[in-house]
PDB file of N, CA and C in Angstrom:
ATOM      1  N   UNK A   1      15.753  18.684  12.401  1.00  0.00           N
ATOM      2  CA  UNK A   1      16.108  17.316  12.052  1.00  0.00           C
ATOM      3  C   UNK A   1      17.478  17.328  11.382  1.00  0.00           C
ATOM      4  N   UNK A   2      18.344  16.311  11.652  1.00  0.00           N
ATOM      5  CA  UNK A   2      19.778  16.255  10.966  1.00  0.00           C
ATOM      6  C   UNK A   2      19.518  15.179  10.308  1.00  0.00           C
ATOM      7  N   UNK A   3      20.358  15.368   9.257  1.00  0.00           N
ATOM      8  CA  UNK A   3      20.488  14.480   7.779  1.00  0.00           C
ATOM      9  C   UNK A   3      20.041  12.934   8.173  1.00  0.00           C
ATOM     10  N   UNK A   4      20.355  12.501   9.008  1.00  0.00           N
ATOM     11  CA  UNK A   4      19.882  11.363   9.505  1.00  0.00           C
ATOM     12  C   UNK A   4      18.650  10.966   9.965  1.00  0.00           C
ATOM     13  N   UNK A   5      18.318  11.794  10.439  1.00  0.00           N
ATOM     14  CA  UNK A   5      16.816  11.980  10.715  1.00  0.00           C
ATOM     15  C   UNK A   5      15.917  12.291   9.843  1.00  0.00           C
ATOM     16  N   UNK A   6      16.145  13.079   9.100  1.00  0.00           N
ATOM     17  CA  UNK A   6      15.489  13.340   7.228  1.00  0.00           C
ATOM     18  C   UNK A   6      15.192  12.171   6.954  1.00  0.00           C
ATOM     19  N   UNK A   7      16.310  11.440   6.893  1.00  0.00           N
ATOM     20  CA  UNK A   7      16.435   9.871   5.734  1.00  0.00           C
ATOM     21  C   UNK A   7      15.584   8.890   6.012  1.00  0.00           C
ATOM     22  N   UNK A   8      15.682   9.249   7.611  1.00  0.00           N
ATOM     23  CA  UNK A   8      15.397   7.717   8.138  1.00  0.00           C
ATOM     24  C   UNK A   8      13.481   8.533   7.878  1.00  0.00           C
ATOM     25  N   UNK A   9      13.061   9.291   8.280  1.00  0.00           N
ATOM     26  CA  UNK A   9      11.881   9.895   8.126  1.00  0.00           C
ATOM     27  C   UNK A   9      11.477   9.727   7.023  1.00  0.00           C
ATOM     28  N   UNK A  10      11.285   9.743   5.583  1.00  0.00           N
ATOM     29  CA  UNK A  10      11.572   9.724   4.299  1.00  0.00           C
ATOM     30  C   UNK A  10      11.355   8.371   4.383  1.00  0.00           C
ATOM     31  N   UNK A  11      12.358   7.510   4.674  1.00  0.00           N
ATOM     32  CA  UNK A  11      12.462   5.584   4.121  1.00  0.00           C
ATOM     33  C   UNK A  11      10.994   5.598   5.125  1.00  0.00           C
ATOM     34  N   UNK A  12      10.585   5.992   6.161  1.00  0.00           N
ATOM     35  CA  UNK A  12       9.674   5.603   6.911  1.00  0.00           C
ATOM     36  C   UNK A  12       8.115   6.151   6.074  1.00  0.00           C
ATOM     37  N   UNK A  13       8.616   6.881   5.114  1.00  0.00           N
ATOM     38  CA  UNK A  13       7.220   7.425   4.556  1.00  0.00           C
ATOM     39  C   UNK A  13       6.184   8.068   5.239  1.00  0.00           C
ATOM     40  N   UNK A  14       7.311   9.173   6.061  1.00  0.00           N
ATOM     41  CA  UNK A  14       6.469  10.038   7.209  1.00  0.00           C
ATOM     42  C   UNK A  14       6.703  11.331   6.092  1.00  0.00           C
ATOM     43  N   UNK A  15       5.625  12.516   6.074  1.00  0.00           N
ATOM     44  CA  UNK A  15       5.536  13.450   5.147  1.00  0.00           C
ATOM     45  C   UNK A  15       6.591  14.858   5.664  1.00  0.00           C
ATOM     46  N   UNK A  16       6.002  14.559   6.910  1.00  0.00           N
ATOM     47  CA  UNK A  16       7.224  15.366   8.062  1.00  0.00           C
ATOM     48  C   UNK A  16       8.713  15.583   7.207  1.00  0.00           C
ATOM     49  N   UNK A  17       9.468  14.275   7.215  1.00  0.00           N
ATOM     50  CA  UNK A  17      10.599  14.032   6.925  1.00  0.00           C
ATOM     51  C   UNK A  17      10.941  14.853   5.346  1.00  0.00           C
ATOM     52  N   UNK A  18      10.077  14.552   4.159  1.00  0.00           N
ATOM     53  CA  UNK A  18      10.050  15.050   3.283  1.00  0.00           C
ATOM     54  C   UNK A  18       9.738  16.718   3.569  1.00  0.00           C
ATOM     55  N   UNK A  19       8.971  16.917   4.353  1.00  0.00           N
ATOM     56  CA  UNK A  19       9.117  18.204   4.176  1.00  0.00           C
ATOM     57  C   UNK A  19       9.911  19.408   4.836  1.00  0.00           C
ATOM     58  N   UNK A  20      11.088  18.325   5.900  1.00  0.00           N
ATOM     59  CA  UNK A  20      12.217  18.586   6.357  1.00  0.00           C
ATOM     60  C   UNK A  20      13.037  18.479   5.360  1.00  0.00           C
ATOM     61  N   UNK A  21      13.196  18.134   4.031  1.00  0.00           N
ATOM     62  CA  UNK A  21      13.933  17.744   3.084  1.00  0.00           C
ATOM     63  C   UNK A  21      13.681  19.078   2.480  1.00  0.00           C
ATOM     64  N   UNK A  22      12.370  19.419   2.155  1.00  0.00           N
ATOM     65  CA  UNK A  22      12.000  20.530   1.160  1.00  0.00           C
ATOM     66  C   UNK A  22      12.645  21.705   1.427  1.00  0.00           C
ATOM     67  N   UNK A  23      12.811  22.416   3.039  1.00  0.00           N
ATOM     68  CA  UNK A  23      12.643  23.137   4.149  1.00  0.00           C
ATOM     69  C   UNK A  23      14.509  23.123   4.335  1.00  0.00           C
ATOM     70  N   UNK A  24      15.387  22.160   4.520  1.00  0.00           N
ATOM     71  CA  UNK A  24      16.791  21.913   4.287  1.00  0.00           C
ATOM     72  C   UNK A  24      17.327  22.635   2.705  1.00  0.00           C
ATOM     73  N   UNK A  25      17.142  21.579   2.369  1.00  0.00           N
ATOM     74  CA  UNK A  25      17.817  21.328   0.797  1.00  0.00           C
ATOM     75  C   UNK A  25      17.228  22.352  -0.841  1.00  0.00           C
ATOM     76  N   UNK A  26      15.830  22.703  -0.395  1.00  0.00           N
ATOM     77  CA  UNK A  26      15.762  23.443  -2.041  1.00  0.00           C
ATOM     78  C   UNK A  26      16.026  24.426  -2.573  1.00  0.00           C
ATOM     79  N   UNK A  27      16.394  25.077  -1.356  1.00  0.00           N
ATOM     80  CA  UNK A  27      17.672  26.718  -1.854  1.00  0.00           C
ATOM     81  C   UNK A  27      18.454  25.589  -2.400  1.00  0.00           C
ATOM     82  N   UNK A  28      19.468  25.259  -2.074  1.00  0.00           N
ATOM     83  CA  UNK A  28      20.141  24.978  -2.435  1.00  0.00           C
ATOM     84  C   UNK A  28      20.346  24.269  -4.205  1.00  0.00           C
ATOM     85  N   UNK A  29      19.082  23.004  -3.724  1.00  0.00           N
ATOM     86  CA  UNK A  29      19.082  22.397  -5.088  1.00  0.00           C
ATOM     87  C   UNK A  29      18.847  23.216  -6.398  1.00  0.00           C
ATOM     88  N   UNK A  30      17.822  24.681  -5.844  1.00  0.00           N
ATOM     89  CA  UNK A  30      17.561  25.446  -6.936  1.00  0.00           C
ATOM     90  C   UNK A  30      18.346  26.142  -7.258  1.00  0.00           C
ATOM     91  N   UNK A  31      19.483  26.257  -6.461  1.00  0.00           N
ATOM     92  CA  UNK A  31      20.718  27.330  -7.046  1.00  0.00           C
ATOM     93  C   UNK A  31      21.269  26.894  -7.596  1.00  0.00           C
ATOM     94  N   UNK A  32      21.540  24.949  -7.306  1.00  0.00           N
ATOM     95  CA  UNK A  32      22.387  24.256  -8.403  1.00  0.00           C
ATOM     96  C   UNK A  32      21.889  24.097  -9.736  1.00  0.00           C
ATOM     97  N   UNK A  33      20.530  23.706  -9.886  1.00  0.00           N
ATOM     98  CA  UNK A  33      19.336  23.911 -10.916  1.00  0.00           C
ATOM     99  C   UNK A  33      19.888  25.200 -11.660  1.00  0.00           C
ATOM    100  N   UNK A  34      19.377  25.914 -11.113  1.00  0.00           N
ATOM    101  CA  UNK A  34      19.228  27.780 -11.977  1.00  0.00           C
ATOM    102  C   UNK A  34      21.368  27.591 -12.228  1.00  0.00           C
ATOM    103  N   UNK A  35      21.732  27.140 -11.920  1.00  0.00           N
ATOM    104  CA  UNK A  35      23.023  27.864 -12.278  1.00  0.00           C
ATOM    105  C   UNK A  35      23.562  26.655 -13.937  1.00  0.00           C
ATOM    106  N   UNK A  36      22.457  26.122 -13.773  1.00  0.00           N
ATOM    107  CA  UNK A  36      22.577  24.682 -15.483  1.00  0.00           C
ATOM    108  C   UNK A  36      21.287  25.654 -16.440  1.00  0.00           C
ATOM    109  N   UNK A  37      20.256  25.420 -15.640  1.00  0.00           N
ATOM    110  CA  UNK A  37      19.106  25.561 -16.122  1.00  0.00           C
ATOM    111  C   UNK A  37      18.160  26.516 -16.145  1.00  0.00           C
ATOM    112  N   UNK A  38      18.483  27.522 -15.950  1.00  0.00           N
ATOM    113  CA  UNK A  38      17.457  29.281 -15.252  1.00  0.00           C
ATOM    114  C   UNK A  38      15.890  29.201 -15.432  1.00  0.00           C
ATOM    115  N   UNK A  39      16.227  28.769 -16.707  1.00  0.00           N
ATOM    116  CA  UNK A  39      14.602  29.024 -17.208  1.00  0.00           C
ATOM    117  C   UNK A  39      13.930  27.470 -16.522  1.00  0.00           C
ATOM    118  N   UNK A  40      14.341  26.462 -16.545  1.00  0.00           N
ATOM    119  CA  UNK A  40      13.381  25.471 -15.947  1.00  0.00           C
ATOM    120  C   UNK A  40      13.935  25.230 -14.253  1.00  0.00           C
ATOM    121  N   UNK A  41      14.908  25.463 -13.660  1.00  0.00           N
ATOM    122  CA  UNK A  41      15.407  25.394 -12.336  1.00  0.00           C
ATOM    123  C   UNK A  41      13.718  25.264 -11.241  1.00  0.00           C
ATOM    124  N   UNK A  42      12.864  26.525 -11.290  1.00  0.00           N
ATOM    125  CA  UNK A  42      12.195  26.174  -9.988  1.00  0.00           C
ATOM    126  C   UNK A  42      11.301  25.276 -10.484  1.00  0.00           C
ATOM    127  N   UNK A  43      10.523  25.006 -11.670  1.00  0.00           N
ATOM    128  CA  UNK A  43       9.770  23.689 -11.523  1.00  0.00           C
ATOM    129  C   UNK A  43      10.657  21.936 -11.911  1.00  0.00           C
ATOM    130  N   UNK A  44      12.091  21.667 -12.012  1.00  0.00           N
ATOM    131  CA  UNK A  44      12.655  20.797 -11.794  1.00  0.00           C
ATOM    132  C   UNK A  44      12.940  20.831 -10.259  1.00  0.00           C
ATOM    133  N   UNK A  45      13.196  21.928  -9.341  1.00  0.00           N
ATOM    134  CA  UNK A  45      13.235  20.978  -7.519  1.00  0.00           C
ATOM    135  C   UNK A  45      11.844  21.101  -7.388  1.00  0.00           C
ATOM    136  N   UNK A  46      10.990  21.586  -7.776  1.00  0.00           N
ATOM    137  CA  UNK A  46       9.149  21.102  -7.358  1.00  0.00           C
ATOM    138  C   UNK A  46       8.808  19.751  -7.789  1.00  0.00           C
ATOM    139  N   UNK A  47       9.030  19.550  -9.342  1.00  0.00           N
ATOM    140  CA  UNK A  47       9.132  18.111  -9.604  1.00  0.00           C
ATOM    141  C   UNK A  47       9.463  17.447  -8.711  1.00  0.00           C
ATOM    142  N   UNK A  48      10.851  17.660  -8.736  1.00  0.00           N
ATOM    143  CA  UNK A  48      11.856  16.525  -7.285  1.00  0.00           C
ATOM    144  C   UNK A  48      10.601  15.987  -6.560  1.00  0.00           C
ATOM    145  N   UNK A  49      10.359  17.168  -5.727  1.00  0.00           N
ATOM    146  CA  UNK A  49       9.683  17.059  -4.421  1.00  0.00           C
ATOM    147  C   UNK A  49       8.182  16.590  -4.680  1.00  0.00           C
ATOM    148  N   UNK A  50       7.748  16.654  -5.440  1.00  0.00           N
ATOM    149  CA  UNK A  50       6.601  15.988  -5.723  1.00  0.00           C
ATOM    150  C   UNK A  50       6.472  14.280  -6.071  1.00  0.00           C
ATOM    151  N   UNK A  51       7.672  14.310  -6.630  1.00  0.00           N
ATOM    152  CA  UNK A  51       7.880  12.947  -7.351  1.00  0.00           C
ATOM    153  C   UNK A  51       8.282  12.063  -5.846  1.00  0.00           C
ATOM    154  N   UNK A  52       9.004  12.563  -5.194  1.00  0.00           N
ATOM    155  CA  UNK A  52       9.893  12.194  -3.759  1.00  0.00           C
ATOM    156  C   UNK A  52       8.606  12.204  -2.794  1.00  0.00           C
ATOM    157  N   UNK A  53       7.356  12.864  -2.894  1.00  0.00           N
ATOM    158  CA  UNK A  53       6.249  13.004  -2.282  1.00  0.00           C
ATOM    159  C   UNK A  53       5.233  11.900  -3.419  1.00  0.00           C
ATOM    160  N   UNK A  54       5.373  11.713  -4.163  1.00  0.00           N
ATOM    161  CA  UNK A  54       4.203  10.597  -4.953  1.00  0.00           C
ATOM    162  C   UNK A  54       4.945   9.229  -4.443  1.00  0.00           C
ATOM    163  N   UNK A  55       6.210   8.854  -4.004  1.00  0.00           N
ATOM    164  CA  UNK A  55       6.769   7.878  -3.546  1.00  0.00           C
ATOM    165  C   UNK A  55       6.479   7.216  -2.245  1.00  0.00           C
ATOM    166  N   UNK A  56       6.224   8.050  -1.411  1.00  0.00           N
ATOM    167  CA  UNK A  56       6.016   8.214   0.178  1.00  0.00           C
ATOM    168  C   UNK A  56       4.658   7.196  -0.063  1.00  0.00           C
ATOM    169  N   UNK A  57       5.004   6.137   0.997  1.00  0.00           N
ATOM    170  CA  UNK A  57       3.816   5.206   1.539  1.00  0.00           C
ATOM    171  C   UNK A  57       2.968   6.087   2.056  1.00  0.00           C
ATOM    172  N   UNK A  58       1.335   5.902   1.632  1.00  0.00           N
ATOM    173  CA  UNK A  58       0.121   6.375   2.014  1.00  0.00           C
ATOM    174  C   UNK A  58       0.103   7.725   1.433  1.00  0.00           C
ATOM    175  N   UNK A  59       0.536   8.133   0.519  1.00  0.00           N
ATOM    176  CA  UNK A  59       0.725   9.775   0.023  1.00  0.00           C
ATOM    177  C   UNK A  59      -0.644   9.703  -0.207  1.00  0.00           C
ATOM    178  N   UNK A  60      -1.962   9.874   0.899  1.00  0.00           N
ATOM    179  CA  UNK A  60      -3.381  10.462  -0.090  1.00  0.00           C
ATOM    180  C   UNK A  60      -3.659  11.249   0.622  1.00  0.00           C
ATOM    181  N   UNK A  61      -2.434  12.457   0.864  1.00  0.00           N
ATOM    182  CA  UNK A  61      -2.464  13.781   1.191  1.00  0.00           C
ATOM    183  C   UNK A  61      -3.140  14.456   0.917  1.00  0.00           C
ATOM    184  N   UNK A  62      -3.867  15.813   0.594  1.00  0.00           N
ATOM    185  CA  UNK A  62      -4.379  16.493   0.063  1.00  0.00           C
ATOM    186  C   UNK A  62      -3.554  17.642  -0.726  1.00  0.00           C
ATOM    187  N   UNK A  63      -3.732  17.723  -2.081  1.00  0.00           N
ATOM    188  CA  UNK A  63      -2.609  18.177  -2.811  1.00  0.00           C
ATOM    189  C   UNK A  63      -2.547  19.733  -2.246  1.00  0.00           C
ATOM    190  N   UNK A  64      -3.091  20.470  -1.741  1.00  0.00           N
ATOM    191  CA  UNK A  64      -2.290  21.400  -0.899  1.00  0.00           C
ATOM    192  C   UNK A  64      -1.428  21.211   0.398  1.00  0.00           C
ATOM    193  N   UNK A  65      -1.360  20.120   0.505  1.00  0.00           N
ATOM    194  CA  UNK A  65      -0.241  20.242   1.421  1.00  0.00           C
ATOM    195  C   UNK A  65       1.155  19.151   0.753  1.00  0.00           C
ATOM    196  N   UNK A  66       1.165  19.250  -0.596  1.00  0.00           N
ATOM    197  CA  UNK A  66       2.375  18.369  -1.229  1.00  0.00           C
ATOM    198  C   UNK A  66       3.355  19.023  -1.060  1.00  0.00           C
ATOM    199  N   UNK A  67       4.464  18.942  -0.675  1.00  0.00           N
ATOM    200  CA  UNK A  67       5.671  19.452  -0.127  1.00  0.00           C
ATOM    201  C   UNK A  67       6.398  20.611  -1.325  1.00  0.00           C
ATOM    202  N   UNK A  68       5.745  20.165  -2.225  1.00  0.00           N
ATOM    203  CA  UNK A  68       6.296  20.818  -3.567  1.00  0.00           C
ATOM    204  C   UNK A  68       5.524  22.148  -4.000  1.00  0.00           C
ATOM    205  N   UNK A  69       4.409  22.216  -3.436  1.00  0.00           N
ATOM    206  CA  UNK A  69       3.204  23.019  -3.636  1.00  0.00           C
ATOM    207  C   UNK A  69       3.525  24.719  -2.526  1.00  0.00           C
ATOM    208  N   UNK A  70       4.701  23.929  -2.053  1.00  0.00           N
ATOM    209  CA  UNK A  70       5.308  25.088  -1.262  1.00  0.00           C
ATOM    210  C   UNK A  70       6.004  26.393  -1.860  1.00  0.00           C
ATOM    211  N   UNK A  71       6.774  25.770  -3.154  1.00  0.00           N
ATOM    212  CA  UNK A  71       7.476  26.852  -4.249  1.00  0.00           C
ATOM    213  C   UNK A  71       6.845  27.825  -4.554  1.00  0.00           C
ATOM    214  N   UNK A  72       5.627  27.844  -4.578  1.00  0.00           N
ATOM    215  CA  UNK A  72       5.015  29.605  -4.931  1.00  0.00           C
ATOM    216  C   UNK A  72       4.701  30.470  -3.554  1.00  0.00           C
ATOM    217  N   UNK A  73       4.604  29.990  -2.789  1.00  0.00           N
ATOM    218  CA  UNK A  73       4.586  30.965  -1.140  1.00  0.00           C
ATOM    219  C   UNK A  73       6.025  31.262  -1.585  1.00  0.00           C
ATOM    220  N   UNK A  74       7.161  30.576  -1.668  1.00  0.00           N
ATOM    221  CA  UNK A  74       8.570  30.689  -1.310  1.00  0.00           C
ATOM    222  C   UNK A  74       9.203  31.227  -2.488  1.00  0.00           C
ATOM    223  N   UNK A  75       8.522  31.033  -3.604  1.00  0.00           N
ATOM    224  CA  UNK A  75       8.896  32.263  -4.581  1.00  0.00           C
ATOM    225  C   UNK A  75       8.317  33.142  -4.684  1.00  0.00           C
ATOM    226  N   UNK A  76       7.525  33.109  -4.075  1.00  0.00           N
ATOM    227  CA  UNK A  76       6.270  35.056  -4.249  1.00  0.00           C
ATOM    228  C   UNK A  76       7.104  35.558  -2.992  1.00  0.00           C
ATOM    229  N   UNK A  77       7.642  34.882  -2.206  1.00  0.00           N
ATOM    230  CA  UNK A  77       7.935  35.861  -0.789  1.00  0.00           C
ATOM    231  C   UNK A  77       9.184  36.888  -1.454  1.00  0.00           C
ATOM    232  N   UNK A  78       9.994  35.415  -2.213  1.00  0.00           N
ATOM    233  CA  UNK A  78      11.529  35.780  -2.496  1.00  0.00           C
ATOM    234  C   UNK A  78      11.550  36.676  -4.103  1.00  0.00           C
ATOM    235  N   UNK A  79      10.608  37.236  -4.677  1.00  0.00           N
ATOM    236  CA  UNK A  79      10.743  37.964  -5.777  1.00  0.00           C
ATOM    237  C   UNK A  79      10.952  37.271  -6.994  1.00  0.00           C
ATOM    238  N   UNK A  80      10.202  35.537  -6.786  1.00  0.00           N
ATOM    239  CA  UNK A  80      10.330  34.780  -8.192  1.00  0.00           C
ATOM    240  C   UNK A  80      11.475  33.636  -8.278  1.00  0.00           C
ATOM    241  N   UNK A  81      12.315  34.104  -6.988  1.00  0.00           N
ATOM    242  CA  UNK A  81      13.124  32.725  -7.209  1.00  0.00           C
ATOM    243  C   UNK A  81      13.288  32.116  -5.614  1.00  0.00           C
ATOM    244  N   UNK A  82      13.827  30.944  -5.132  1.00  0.00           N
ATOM    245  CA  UNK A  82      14.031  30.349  -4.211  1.00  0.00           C
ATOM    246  C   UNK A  82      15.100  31.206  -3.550  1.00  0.00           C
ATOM    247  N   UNK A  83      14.715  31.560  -2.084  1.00  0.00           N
ATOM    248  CA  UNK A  83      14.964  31.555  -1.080  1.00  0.00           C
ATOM    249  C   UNK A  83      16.401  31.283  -0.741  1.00  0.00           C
ATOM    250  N   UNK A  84      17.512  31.670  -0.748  1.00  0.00           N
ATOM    251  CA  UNK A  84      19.082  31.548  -0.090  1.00  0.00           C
ATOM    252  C   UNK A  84      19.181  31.441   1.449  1.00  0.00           C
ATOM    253  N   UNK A  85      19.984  30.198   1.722  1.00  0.00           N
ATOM    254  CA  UNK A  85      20.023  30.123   3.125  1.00  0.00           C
ATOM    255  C   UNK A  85      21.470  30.806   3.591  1.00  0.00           C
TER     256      UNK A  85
END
């Protein structure tokens, strides 16, 4: 999906889209995070994404599949921190 397709997925309150967001963007956000904040960096982009996932029309997901709930597969893989693209 390209940035456009994220967004418009997301405003549509498809979970997909958000978790094309998660899947894009949270290396990143967590490197910007950890490079202010070290010690709170990976649970401020889980927040994000949870909060960005409690927003989403019809969110009565099942909280294992909250887009945010993804950070510990993706930090146990990566040795504790997020993943570099």
């Amino acid at each position: 999906m390209d940035d456009p397709e994220v967004a418009a997925a997301i405003a549509a309150g498809e979970l997909e889209g958000l978790a094309a967001a998660l899947d894009k963007y949270a290396a990143s956000l967590y490197e910007y995070c950890y490079s202010m904040a070290p010690e709170v960096a990976a649970d401020a982009v889980q927040d994000t994404f949870i909060i960005a996932w409690s927003k989403l029309e019809g969110s009565a997901t099942q909280a294992s599949s909250i887009p945010g709930c993804r950070r510990s597969r993706a930090t146990s893989a990566s040795g504790g921190r997020w993943p570099t693209a």
